[in-house]
Structure formats: structure tokens, C-alpha cells
PDB file of N, CA and C in Angstrom:
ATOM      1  N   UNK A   1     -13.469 -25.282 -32.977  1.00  0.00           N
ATOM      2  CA  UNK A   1     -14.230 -24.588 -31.985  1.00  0.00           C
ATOM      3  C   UNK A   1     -13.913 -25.097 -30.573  1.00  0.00           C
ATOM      4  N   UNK A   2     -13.698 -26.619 -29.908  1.00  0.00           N
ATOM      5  CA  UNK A   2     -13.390 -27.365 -29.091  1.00  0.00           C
ATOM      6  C   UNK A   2     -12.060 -26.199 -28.527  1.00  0.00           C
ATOM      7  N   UNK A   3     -11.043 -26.128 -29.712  1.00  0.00           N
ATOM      8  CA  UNK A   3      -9.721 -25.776 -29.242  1.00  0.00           C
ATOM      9  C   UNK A   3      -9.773 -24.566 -28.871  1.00  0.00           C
ATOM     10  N   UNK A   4     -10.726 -23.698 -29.227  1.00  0.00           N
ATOM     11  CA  UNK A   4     -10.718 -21.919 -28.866  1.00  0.00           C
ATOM     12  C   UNK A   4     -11.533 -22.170 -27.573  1.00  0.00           C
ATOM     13  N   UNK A   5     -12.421 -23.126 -27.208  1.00  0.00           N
ATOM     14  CA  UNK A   5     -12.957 -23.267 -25.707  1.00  0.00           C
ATOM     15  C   UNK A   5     -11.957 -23.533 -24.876  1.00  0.00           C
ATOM     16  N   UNK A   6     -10.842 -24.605 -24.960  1.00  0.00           N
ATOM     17  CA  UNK A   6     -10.169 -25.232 -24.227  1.00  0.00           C
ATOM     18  C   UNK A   6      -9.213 -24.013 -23.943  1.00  0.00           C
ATOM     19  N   UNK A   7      -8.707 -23.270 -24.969  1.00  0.00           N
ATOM     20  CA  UNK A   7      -7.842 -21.556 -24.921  1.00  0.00           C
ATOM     21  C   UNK A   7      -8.266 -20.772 -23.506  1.00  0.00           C
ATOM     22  N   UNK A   8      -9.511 -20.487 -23.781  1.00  0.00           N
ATOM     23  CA  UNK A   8     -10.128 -19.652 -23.091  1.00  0.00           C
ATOM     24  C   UNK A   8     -10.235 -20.047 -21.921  1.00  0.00           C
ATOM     25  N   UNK A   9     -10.560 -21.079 -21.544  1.00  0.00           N
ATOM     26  CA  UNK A   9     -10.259 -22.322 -19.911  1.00  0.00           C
ATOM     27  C   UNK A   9      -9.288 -21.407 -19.416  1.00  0.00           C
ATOM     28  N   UNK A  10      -8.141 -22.014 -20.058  1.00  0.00           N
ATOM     29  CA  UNK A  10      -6.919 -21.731 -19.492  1.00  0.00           C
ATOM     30  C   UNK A  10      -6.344 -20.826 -19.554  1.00  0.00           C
ATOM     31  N   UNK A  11      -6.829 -19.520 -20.164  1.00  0.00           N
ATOM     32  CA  UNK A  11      -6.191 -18.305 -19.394  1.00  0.00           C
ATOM     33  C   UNK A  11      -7.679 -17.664 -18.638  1.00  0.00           C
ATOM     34  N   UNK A  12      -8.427 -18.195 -18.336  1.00  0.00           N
ATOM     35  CA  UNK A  12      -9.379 -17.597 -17.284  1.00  0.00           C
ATOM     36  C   UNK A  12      -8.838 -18.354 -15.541  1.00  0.00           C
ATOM     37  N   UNK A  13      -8.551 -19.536 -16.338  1.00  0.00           N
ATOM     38  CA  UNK A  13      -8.036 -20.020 -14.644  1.00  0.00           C
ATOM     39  C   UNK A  13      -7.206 -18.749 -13.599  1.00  0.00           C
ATOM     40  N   UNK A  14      -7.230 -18.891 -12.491  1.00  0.00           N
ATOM     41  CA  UNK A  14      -6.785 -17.868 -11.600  1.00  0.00           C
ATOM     42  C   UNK A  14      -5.494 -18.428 -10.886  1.00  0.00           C
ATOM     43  N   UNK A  15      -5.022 -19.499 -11.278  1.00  0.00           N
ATOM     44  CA  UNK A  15      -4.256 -20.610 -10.714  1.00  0.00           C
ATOM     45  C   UNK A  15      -2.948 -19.873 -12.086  1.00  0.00           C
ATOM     46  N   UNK A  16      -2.938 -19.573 -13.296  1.00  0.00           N
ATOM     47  CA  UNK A  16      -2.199 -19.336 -14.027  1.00  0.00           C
ATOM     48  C   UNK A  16      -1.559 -17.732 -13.887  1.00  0.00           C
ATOM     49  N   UNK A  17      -2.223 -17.056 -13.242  1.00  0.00           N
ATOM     50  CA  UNK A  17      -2.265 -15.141 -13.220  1.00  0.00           C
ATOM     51  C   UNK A  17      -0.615 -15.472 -12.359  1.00  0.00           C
ATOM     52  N   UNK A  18       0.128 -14.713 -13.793  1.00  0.00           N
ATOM     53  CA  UNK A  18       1.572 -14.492 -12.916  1.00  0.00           C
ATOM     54  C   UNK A  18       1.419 -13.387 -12.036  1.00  0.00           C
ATOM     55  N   UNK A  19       0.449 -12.715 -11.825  1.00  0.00           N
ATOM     56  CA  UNK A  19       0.602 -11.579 -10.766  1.00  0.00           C
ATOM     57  C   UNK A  19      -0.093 -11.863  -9.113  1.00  0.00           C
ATOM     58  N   UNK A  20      -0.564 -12.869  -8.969  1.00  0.00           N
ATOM     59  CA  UNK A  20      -1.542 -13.474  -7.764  1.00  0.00           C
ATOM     60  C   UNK A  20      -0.250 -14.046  -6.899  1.00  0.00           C
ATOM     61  N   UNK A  21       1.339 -14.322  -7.007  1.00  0.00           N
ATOM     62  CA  UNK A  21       1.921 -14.061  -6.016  1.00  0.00           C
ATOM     63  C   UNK A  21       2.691 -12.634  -5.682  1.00  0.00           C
ATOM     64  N   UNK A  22       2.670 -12.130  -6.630  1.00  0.00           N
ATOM     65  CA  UNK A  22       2.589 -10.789  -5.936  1.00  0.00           C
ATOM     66  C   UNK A  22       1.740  -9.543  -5.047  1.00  0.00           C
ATOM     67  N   UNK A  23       0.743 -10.456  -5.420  1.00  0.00           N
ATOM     68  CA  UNK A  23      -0.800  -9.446  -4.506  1.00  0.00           C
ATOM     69  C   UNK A  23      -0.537 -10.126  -3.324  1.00  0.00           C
ATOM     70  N   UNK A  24      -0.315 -11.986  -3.081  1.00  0.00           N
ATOM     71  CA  UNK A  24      -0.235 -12.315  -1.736  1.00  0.00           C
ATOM     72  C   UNK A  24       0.785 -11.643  -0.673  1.00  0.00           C
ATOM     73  N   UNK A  25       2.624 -11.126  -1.447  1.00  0.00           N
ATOM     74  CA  UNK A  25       3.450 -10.259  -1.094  1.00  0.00           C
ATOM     75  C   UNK A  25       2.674  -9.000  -0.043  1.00  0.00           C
ATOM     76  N   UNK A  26       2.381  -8.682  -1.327  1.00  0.00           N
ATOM     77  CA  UNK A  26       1.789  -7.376  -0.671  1.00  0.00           C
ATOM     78  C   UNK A  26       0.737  -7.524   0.622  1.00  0.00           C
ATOM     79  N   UNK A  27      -0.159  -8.211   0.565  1.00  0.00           N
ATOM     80  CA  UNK A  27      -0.872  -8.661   1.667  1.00  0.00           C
ATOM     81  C   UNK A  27       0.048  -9.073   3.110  1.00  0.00           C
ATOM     82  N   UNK A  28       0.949 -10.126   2.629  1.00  0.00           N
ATOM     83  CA  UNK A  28       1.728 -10.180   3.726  1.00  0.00           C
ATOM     84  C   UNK A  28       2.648  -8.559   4.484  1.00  0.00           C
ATOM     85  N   UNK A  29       3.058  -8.426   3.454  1.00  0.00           N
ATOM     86  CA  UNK A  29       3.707  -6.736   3.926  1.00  0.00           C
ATOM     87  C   UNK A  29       2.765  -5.914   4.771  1.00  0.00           C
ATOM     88  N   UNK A  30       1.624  -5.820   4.568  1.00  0.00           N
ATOM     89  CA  UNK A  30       0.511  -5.241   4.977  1.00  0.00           C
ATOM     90  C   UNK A  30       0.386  -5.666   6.374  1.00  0.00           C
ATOM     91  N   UNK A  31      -0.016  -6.748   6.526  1.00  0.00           N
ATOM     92  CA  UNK A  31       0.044  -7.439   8.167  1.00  0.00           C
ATOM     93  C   UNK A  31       1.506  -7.251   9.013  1.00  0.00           C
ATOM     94  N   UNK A  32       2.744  -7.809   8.457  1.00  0.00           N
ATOM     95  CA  UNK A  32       3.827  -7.462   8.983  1.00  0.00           C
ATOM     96  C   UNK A  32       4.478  -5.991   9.213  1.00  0.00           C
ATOM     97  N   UNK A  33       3.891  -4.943   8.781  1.00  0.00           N
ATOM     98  CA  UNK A  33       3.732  -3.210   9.032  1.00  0.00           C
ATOM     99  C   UNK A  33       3.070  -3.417  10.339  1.00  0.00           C
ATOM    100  N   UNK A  34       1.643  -3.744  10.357  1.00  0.00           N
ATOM    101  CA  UNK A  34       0.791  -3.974  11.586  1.00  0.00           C
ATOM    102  C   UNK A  34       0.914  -4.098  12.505  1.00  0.00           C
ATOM    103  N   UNK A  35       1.743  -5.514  12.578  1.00  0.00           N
ATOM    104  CA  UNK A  35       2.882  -6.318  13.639  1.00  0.00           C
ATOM    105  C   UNK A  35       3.629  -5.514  14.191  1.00  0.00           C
ATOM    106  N   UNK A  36       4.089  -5.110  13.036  1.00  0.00           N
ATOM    107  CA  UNK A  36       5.482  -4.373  13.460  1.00  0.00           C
ATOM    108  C   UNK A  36       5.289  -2.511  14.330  1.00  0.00           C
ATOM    109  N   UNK A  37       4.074  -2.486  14.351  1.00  0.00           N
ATOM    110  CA  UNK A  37       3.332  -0.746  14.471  1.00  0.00           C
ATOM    111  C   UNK A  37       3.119  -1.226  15.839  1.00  0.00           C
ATOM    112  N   UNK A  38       2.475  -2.648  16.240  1.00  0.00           N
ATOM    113  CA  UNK A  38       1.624  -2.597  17.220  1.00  0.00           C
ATOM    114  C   UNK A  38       3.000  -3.105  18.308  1.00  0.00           C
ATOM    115  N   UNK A  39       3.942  -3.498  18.421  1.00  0.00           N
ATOM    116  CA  UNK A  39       5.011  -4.443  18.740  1.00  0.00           C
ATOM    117  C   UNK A  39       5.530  -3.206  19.048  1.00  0.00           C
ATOM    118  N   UNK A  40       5.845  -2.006  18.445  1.00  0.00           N
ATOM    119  CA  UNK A  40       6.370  -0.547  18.838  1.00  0.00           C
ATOM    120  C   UNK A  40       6.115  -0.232  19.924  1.00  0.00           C
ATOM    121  N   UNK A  41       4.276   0.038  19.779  1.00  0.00           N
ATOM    122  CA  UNK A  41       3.856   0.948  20.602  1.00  0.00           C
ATOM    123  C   UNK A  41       3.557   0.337  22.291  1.00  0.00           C
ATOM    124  N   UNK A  42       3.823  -1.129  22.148  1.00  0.00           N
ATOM    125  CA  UNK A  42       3.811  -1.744  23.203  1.00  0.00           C
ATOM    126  C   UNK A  42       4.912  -1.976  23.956  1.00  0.00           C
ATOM    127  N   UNK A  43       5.843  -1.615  23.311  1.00  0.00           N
ATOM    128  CA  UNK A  43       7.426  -1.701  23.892  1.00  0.00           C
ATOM    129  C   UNK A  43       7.405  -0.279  25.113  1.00  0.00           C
ATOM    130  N   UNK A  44       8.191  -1.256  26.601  1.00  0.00           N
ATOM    131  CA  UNK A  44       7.922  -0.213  27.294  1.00  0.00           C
ATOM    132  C   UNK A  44       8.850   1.084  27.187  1.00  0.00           C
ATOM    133  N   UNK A  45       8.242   2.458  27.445  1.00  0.00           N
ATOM    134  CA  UNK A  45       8.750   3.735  27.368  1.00  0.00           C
ATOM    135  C   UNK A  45       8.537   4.262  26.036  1.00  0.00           C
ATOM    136  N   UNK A  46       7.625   3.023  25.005  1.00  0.00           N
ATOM    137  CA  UNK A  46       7.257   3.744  23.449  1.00  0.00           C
ATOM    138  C   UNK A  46       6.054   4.540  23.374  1.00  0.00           C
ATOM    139  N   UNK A  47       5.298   4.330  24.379  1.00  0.00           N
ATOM    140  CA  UNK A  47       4.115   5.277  24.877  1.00  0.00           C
ATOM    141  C   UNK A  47       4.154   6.524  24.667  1.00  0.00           C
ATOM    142  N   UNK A  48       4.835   7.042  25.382  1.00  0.00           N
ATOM    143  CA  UNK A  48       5.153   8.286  25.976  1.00  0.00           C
ATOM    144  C   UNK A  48       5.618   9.288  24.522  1.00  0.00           C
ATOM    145  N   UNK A  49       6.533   8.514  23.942  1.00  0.00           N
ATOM    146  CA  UNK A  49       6.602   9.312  22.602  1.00  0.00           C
ATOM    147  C   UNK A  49       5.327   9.711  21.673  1.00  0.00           C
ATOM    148  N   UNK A  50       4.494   8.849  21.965  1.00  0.00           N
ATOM    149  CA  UNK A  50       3.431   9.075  21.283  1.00  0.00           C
ATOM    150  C   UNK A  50       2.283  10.126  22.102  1.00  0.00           C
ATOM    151  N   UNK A  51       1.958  10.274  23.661  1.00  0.00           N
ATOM    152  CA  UNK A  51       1.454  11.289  24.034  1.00  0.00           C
ATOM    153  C   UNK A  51       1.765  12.775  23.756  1.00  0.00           C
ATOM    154  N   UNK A  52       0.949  13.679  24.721  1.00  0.00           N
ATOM    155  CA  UNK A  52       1.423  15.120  24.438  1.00  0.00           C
ATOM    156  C   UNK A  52       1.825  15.812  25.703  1.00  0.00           C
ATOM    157  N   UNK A  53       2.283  14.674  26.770  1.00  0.00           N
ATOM    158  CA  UNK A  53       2.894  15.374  27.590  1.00  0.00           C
ATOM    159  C   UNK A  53       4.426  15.566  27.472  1.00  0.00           C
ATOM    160  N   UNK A  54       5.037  16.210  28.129  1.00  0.00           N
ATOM    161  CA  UNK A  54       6.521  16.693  27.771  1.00  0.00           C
ATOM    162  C   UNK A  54       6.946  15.718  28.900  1.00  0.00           C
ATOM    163  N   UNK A  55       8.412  15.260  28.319  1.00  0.00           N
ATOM    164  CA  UNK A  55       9.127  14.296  29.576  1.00  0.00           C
ATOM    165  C   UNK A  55      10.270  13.885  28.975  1.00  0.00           C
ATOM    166  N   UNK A  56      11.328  13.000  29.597  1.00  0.00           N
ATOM    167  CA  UNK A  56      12.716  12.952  29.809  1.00  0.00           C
ATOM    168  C   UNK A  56      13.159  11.378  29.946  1.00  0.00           C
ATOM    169  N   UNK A  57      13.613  10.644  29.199  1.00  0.00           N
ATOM    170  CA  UNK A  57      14.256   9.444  29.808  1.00  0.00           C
ATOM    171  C   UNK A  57      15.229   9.089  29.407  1.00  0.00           C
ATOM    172  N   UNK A  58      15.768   8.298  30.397  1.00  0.00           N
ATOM    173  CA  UNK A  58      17.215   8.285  30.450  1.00  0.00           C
ATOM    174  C   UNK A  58      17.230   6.569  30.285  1.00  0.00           C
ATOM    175  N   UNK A  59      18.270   6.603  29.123  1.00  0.00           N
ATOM    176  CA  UNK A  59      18.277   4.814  28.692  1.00  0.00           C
ATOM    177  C   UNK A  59      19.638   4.453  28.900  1.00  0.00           C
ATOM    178  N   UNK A  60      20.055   3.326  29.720  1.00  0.00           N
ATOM    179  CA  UNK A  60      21.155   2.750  30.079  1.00  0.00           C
ATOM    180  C   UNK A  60      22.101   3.691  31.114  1.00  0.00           C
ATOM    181  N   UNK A  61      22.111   4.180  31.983  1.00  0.00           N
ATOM    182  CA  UNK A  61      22.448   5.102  33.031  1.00  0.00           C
ATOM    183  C   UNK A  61      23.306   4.517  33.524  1.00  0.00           C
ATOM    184  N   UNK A  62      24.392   5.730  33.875  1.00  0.00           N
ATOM    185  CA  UNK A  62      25.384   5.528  34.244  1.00  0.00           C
ATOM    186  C   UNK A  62      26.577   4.502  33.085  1.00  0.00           C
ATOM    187  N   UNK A  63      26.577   4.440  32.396  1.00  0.00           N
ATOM    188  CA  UNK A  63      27.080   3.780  31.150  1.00  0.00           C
ATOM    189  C   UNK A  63      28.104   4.834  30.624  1.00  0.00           C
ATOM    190  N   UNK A  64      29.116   4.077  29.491  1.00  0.00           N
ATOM    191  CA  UNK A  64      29.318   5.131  28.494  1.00  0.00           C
ATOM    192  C   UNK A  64      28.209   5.224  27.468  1.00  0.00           C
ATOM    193  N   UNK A  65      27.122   4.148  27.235  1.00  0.00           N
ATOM    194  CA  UNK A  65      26.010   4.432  25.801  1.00  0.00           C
ATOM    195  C   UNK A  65      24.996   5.448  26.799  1.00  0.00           C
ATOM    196  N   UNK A  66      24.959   6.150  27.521  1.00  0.00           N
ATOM    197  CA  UNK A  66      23.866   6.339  28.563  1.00  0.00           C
ATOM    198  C   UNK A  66      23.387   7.414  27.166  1.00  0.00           C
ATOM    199  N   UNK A  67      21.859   7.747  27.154  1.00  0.00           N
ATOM    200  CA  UNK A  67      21.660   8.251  26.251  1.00  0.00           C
ATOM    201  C   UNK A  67      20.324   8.937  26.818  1.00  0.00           C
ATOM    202  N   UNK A  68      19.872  10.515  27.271  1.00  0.00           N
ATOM    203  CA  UNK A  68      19.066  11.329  27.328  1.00  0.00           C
ATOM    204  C   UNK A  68      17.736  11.592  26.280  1.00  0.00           C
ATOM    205  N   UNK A  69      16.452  11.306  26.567  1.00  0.00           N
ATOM    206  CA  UNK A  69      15.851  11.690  25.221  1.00  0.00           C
ATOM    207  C   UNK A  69      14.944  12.704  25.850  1.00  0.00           C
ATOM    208  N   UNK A  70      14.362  13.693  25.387  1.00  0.00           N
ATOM    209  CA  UNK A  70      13.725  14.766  26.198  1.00  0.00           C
ATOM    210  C   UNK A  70      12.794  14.931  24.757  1.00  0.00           C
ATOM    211  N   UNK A  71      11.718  15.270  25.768  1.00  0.00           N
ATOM    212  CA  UNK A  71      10.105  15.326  24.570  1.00  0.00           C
ATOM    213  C   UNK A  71      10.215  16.850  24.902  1.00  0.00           C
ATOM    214  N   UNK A  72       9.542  17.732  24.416  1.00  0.00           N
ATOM    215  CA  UNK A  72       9.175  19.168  24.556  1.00  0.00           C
ATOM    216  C   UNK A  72       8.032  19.415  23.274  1.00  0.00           C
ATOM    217  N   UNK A  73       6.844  19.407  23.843  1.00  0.00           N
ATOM    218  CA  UNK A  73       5.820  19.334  22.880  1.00  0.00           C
ATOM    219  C   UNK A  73       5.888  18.432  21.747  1.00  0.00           C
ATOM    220  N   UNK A  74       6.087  18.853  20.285  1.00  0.00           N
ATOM    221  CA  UNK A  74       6.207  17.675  19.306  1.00  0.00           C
ATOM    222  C   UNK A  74       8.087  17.726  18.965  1.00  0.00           C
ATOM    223  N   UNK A  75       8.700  18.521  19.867  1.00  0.00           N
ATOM    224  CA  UNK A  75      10.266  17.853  19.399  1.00  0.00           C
ATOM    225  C   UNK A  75      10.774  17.170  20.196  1.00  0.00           C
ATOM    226  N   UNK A  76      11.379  15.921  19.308  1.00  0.00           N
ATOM    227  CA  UNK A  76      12.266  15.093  20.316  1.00  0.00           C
ATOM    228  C   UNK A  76      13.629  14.997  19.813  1.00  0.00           C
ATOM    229  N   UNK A  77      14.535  14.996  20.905  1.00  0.00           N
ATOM    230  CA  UNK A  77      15.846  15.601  21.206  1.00  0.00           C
ATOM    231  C   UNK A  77      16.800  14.390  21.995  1.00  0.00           C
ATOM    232  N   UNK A  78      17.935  14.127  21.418  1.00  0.00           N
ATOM    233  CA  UNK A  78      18.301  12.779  22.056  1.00  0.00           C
ATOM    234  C   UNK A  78      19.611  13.172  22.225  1.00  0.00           C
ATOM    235  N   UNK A  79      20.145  13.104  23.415  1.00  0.00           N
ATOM    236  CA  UNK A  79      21.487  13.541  23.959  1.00  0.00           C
ATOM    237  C   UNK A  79      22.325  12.094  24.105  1.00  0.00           C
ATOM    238  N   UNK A  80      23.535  12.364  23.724  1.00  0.00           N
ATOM    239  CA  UNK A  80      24.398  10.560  24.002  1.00  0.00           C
ATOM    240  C   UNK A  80      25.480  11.084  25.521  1.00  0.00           C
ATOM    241  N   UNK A  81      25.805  10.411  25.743  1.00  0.00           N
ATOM    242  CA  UNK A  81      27.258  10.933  27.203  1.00  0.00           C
ATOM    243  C   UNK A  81      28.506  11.025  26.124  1.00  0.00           C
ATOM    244  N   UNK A  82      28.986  11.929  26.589  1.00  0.00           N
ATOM    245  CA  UNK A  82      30.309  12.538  25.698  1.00  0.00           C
ATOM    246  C   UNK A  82      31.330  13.307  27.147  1.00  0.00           C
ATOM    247  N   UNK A  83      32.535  13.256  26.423  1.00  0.00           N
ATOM    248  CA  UNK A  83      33.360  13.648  27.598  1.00  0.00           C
ATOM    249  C   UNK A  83      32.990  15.636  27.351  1.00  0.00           C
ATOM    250  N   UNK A  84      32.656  16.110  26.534  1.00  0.00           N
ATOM    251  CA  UNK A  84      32.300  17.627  25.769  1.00  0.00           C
ATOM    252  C   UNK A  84      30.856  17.622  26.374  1.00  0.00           C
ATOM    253  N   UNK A  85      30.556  18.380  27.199  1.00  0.00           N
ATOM    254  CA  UNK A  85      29.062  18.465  27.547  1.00  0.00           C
ATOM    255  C   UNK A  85      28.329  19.365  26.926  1.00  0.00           C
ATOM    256  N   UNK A  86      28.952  20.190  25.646  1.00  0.00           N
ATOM    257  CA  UNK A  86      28.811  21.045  24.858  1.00  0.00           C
ATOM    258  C   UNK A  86      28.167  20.476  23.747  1.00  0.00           C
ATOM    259  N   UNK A  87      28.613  18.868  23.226  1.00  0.00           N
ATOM    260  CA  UNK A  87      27.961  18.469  22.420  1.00  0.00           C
ATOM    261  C   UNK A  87      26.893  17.595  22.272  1.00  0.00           C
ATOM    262  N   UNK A  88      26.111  17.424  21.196  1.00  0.00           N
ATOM    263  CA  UNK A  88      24.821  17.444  21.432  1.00  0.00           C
ATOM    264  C   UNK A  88      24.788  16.336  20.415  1.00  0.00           C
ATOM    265  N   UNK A  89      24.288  15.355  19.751  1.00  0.00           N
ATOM    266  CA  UNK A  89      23.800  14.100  18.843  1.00  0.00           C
ATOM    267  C   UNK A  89      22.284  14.257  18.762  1.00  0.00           C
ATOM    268  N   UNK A  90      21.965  14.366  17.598  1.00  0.00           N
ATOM    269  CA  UNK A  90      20.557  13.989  17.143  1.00  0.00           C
ATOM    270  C   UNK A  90      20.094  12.726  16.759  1.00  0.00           C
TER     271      UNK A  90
END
């Protein structure tokens, strides 16, 4: 009887559950999404993507990477510099 008590101890412990480092995983993932959401929207010119006004910016100018992004209600549209002003990059 001693030995079926001492059984039962030890798989009730919470210290033994092979799955309790995987719930901490997930917890961490959870916060680092967060981080990573709030770190976005604070980056400057990440604003603006998220309002509902329409607008235009221009990243690295005058460059060859110079790169156009234009809001127009909910589409956004991202132009690169090309020697073809015909073509267009999404």
C-alpha cells in the first residue's frame, strides 16, 4: 500500500509533466509576438500604414533602392526605381 502511495506522489508532481516546457514556449512566443507588434507600430512612418488616410512615402531617395509606397484607402502599392518607368514591383 506504502508503494501505490509513493506511485501516485510522483506522477502528481508538476515538476515531472513532460509537457510544462512546452506551455512555457508558448507563453514566451506569446510575449515576443507582442514585442514584436508593438516595436512595428512604433517604428517611424509605421503609423501611417495603419491609419485611413491616403498618402505616399518615399524611402531612401534619390538612390538606386529608392522605393515609392502609396496608400489609397486599404491598398498599398510599392514602386522600386527601375530604368523602365513602365514597371511596377509589388
Amino acid at each position: 500500500m506504502s508503494r501505490n502511495k509513493r506511485r501516485a506522489r510522483r506522477t502528481n508532481d508538476e515538476s515531472l509533466d513532460p509537457i510544462a516546457p512546452v506551455a512555457n514556449l508558448f507563453d514566451f512566443s506569446l510575449v515576443f509576438a507582442a514585442a514584436l507588434m508593438v516595436a512595428l507600430v512604433n517604428k517611424p512612418g509605421m503609423t501611417e500604414l495603419m491609419s485611413k488616410e491616403d498618402f505616399n512615402m518615399v524611402k531612401n531617395p534619390g538612390t538606386e533602392t529608392m522605393e515609392i509606397i502609396v496608400k489609397k484607402g486599404n491598398k498599398i502599392e510599392k514602386y522600386k526605381a527601375s530604368d523602365n518607368p513602365a514597371d511596377k514591383s509589388k
